[in-house]
Structure formats: C-alpha cells, structure tokens
PDB file of N, CA and C in Angstrom:
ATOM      1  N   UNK A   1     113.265  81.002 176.982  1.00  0.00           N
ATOM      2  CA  UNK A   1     113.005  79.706 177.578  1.00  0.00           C
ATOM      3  C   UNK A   1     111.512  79.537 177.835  1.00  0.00           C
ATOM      4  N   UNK A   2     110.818  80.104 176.743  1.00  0.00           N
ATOM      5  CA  UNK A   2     109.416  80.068 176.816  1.00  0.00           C
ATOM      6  C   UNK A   2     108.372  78.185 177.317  1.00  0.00           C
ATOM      7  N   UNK A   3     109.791  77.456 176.306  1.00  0.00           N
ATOM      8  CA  UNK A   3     109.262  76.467 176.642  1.00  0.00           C
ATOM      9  C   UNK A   3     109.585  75.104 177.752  1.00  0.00           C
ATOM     10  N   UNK A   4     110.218  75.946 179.058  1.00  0.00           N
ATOM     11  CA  UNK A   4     110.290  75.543 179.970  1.00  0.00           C
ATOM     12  C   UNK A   4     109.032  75.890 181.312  1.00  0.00           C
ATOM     13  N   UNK A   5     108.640  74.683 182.101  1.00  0.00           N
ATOM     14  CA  UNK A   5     107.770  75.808 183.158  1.00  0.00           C
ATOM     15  C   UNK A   5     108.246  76.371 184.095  1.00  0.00           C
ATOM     16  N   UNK A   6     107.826  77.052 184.601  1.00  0.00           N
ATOM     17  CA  UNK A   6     108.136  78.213 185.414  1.00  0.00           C
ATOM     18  C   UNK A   6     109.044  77.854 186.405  1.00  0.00           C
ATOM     19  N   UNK A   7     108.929  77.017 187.017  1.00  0.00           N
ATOM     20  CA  UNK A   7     109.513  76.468 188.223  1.00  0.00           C
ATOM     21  C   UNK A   7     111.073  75.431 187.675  1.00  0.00           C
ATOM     22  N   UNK A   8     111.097  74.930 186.409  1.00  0.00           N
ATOM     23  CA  UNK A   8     112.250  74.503 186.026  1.00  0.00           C
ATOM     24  C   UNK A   8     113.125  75.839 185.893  1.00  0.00           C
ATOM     25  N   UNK A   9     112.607  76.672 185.254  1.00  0.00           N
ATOM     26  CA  UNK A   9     113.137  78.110 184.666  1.00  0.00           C
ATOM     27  C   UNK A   9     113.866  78.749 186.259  1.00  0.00           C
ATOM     28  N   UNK A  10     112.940  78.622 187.109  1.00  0.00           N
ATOM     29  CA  UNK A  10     113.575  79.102 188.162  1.00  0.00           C
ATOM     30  C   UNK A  10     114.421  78.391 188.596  1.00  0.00           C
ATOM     31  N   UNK A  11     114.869  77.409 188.802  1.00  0.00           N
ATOM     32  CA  UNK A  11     115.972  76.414 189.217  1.00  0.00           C
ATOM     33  C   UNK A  11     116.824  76.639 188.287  1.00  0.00           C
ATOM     34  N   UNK A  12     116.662  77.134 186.880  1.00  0.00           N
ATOM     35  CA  UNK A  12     118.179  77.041 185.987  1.00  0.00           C
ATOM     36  C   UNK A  12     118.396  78.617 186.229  1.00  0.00           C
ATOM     37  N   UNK A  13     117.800  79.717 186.579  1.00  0.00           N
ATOM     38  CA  UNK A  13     118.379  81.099 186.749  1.00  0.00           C
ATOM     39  C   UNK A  13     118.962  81.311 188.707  1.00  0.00           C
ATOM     40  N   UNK A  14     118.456  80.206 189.326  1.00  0.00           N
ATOM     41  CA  UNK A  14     118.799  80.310 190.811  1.00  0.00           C
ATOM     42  C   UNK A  14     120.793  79.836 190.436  1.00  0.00           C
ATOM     43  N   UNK A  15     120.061  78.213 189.806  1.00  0.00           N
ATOM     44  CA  UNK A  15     121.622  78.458 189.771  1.00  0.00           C
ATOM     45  C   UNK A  15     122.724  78.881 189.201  1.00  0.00           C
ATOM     46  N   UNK A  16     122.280  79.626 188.011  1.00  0.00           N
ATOM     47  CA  UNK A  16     123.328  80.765 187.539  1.00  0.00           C
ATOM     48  C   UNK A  16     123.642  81.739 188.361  1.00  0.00           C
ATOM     49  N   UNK A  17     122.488  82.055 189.026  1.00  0.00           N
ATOM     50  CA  UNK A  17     122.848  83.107 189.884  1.00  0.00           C
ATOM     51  C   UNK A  17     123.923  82.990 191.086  1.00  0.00           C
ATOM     52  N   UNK A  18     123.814  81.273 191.691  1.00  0.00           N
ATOM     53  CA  UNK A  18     125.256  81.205 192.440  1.00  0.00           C
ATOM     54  C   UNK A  18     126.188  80.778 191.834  1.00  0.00           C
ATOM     55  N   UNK A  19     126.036  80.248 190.633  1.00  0.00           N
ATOM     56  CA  UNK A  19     127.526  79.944 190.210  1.00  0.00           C
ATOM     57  C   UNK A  19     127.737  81.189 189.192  1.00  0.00           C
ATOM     58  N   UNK A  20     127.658  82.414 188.694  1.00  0.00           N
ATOM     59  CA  UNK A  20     128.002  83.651 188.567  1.00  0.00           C
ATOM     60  C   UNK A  20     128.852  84.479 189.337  1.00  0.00           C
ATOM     61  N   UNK A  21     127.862  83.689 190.823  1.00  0.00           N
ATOM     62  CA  UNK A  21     128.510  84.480 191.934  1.00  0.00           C
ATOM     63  C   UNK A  21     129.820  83.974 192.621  1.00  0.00           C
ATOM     64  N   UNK A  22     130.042  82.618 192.407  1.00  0.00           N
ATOM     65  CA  UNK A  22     130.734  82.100 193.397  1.00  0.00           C
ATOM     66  C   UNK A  22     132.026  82.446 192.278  1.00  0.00           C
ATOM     67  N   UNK A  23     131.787  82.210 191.124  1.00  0.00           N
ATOM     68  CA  UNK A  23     133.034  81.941 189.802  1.00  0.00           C
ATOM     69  C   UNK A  23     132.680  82.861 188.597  1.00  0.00           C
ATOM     70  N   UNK A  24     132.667  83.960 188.585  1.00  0.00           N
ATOM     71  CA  UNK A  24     131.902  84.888 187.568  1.00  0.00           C
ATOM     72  C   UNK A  24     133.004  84.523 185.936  1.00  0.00           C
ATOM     73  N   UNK A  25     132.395  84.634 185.198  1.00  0.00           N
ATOM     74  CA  UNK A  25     133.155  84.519 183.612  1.00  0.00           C
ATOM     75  C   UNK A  25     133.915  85.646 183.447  1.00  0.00           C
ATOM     76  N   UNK A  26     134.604  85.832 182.650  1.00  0.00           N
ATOM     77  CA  UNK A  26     136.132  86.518 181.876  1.00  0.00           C
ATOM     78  C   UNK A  26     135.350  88.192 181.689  1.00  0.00           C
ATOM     79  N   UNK A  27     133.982  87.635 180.773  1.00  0.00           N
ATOM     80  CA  UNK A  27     133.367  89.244 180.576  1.00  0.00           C
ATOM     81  C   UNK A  27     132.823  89.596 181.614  1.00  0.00           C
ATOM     82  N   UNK A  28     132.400  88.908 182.544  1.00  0.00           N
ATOM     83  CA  UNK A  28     131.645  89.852 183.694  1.00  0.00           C
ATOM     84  C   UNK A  28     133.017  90.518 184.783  1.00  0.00           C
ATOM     85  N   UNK A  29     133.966  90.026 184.821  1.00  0.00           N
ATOM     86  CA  UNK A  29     135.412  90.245 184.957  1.00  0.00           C
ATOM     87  C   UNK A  29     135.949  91.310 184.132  1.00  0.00           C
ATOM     88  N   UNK A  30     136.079  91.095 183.110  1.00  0.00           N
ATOM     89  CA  UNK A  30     136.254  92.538 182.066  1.00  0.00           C
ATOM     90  C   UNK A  30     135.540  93.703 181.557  1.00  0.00           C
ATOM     91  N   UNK A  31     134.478  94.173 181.739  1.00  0.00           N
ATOM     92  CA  UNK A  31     133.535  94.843 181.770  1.00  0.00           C
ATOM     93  C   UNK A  31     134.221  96.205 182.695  1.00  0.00           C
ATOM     94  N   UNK A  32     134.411  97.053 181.645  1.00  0.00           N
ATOM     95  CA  UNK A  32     134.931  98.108 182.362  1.00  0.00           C
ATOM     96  C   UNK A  32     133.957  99.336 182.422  1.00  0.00           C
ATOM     97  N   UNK A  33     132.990  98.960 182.594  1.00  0.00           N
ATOM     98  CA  UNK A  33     131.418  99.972 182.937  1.00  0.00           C
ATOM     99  C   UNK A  33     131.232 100.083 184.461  1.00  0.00           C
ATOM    100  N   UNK A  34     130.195 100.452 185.205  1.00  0.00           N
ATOM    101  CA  UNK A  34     129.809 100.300 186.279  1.00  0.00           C
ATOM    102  C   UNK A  34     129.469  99.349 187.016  1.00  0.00           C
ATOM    103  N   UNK A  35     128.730  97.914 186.533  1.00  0.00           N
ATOM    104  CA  UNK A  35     128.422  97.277 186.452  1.00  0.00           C
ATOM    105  C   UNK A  35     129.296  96.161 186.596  1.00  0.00           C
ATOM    106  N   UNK A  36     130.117  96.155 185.821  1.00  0.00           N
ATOM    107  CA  UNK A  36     131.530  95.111 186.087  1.00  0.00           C
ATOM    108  C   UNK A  36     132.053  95.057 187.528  1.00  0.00           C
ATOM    109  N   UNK A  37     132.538  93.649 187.542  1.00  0.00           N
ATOM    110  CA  UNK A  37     133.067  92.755 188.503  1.00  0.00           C
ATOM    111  C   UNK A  37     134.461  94.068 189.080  1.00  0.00           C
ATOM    112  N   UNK A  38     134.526  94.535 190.076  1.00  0.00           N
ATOM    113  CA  UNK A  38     136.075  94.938 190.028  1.00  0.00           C
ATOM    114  C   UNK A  38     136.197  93.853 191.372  1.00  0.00           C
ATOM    115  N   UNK A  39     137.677  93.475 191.534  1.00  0.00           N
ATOM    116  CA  UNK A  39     138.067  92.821 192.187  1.00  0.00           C
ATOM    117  C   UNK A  39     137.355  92.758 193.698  1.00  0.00           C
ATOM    118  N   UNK A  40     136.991  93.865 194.487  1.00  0.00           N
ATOM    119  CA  UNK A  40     136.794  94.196 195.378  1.00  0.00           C
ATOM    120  C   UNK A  40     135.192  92.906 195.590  1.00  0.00           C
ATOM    121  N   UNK A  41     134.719  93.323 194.523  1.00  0.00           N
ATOM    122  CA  UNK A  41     133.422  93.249 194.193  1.00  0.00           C
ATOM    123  C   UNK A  41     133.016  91.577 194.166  1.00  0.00           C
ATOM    124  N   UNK A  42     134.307  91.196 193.388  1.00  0.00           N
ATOM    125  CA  UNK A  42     134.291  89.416 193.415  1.00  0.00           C
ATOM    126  C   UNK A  42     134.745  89.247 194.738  1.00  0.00           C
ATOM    127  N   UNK A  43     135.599  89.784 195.868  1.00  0.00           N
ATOM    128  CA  UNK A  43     135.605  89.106 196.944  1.00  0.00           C
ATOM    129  C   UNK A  43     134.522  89.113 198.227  1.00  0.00           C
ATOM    130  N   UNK A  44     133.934  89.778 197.681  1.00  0.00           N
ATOM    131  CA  UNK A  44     132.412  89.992 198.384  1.00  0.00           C
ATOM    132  C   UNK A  44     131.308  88.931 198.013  1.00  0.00           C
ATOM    133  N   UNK A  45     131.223  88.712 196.680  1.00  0.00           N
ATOM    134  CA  UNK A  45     130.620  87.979 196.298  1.00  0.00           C
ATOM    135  C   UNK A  45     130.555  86.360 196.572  1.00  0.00           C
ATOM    136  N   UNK A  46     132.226  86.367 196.519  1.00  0.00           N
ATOM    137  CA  UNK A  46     132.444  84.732 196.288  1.00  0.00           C
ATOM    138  C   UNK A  46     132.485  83.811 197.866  1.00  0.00           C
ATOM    139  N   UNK A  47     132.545  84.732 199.285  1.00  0.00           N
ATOM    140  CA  UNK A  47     132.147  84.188 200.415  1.00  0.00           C
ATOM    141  C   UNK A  47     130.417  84.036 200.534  1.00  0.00           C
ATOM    142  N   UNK A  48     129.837  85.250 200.012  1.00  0.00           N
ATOM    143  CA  UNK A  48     128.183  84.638 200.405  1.00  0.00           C
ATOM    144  C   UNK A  48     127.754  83.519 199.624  1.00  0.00           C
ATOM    145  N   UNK A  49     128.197  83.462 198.045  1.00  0.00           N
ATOM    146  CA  UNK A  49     127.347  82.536 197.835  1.00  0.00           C
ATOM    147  C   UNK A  49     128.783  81.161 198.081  1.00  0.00           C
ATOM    148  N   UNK A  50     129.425  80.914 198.266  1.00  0.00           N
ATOM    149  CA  UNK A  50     130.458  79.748 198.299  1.00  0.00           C
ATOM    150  C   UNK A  50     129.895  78.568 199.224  1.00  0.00           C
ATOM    151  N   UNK A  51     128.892  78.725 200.323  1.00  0.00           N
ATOM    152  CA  UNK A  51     128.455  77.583 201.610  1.00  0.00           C
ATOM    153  C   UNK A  51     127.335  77.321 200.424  1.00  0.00           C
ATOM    154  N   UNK A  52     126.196  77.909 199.609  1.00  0.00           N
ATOM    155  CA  UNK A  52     125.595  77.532 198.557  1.00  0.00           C
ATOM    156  C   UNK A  52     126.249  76.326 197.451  1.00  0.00           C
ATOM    157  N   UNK A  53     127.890  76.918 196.734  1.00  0.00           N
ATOM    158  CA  UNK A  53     128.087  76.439 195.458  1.00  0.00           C
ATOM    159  C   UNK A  53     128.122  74.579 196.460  1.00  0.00           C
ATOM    160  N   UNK A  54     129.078  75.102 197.438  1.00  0.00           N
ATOM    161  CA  UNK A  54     129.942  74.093 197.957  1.00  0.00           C
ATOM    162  C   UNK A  54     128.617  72.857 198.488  1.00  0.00           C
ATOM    163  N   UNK A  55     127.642  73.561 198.918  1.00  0.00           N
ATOM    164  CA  UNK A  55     126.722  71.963 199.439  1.00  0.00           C
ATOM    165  C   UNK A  55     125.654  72.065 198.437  1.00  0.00           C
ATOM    166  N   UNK A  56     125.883  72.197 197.091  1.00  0.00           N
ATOM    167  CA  UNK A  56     124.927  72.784 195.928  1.00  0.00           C
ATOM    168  C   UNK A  56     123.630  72.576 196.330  1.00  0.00           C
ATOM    169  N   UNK A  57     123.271  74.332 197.236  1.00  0.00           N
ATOM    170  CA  UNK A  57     122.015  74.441 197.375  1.00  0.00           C
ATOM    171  C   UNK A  57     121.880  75.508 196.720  1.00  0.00           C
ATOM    172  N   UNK A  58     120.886  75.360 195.547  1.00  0.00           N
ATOM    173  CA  UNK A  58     120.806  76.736 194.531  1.00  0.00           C
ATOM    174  C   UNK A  58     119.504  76.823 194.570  1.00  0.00           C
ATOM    175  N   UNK A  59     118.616  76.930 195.532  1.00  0.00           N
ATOM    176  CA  UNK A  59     117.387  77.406 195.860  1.00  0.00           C
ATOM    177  C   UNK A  59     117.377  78.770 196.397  1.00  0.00           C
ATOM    178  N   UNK A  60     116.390  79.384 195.596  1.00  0.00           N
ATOM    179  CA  UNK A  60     115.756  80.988 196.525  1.00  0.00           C
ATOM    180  C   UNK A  60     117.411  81.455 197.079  1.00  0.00           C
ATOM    181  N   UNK A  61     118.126  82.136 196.082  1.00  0.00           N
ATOM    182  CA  UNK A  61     119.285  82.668 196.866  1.00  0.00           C
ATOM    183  C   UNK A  61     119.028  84.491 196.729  1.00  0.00           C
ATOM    184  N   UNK A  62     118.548  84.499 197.663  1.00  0.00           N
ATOM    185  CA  UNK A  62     117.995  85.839 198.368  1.00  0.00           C
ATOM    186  C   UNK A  62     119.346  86.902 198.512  1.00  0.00           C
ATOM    187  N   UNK A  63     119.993  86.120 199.658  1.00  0.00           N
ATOM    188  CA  UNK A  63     121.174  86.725 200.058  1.00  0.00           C
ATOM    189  C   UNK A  63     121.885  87.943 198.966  1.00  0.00           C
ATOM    190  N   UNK A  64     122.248  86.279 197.618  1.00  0.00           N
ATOM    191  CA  UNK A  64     122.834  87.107 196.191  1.00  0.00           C
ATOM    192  C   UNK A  64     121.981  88.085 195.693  1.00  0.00           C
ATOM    193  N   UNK A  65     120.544  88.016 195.881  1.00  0.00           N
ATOM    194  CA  UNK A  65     119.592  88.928 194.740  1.00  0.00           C
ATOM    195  C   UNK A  65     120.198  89.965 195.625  1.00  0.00           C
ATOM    196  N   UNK A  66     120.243  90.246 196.621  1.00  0.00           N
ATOM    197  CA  UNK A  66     120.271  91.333 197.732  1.00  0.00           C
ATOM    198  C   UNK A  66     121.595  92.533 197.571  1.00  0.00           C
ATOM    199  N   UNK A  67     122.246  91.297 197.490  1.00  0.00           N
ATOM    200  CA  UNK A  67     124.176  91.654 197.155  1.00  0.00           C
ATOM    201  C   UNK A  67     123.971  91.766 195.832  1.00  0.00           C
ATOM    202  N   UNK A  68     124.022  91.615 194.982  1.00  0.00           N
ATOM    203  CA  UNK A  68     123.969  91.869 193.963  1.00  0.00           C
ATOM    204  C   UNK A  68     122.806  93.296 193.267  1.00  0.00           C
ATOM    205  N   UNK A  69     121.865  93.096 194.189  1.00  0.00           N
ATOM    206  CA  UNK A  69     121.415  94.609 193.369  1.00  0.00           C
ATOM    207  C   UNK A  69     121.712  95.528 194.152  1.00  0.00           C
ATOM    208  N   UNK A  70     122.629  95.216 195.473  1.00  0.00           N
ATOM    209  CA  UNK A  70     123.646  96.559 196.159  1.00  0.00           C
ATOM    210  C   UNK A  70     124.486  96.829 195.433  1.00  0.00           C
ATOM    211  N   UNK A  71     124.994  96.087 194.545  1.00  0.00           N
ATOM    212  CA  UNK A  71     125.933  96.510 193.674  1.00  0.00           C
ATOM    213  C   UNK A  71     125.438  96.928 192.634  1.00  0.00           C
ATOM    214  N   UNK A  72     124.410  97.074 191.936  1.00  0.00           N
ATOM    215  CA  UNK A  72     123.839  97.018 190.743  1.00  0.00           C
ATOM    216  C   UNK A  72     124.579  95.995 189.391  1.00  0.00           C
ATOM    217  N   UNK A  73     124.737  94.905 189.980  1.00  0.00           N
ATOM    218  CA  UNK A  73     125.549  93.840 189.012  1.00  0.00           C
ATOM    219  C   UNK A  73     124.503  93.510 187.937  1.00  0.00           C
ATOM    220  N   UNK A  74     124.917  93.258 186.906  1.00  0.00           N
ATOM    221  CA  UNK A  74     123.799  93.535 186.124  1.00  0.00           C
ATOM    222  C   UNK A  74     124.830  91.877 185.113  1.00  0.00           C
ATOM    223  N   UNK A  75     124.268  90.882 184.400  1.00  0.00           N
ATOM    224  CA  UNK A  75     125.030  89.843 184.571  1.00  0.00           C
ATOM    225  C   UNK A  75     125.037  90.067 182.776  1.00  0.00           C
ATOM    226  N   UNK A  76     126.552  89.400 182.067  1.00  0.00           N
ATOM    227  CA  UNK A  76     126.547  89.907 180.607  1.00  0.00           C
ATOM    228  C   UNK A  76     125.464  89.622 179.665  1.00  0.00           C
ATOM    229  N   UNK A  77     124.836  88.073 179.860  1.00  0.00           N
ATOM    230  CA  UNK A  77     123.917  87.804 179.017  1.00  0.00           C
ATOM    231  C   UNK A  77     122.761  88.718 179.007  1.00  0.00           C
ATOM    232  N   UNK A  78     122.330  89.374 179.752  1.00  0.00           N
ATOM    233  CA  UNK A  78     121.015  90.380 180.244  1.00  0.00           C
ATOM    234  C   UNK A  78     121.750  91.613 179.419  1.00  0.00           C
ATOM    235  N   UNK A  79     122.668  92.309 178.713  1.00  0.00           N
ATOM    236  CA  UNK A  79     123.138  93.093 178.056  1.00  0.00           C
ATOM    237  C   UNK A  79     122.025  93.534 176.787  1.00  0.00           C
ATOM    238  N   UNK A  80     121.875  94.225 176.662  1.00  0.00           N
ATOM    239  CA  UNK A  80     121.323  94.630 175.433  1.00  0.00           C
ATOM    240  C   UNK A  80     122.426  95.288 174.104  1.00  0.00           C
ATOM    241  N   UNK A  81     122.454  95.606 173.370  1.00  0.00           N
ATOM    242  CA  UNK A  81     123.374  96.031 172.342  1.00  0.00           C
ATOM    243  C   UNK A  81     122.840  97.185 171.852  1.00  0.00           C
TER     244      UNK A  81
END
C-alpha cells in the first residue's frame, strides 16, 4: 500500500485490527499452529475490542496491540510461505 499516505494506511490497519478482533475469519479460526485463534482466545478478544466495533471507533487501538501481542496473534495475511 505504498501508494497510500501514512495516516490513511493507518486508519485501514487500525481497523482491521478491531474488526479481526471483534469477528476474526475462518483461517485465523483454523490455524492449528501457535498462533491460531483457539476458542479461549476469541473470547478474550471479542469483549475488548466489541465497545470499539460497536461505536466504530477504530483509532489507536492500543488495548488490541497489547492483547494481541500477549498472545502472540500473528494475523493470516502477515503469513509468509
């Protein structure tokens, strides 16, 4: 997304980052590595960021960076092969 600026770029990865969190996809769900969603893991997730999805404030979500690299969630598209 080279040819976005910086600050749009950050508004489209803030809000992946809560809607990942609030509603994660099938593969971040199926991912049977370390890294993968286990159930436990989505119900942790989906109360912090949910007061975010629900009054869609997807600015600076700290909270998730926080929770999320306690978990070491690592999100599918960022995968390497």
């Amino acid at each position: 997304m080279s040819w976005i600026k910086r600050t749009g770029r950050d508004r489209i990865l803030d809000f992946e980052r809560v809607v990942n969190a609030y509603d994660p996809t099938i593969p971040d769900i199926g991912t049977i590595t370390v890294t993968g969603l286990t159930r436990e893991r989505r119900l942790l997730l989906r109360p912090v960021s949910a007061w975010r999805y629900h009054l869609q404030f997807y600015h600076n979500p700290v909270e998730l960076q926080v929770v999320q690299k306690l978990m070491s969630y690592q999100q599918t598209d960022t995968w390497g092969f």
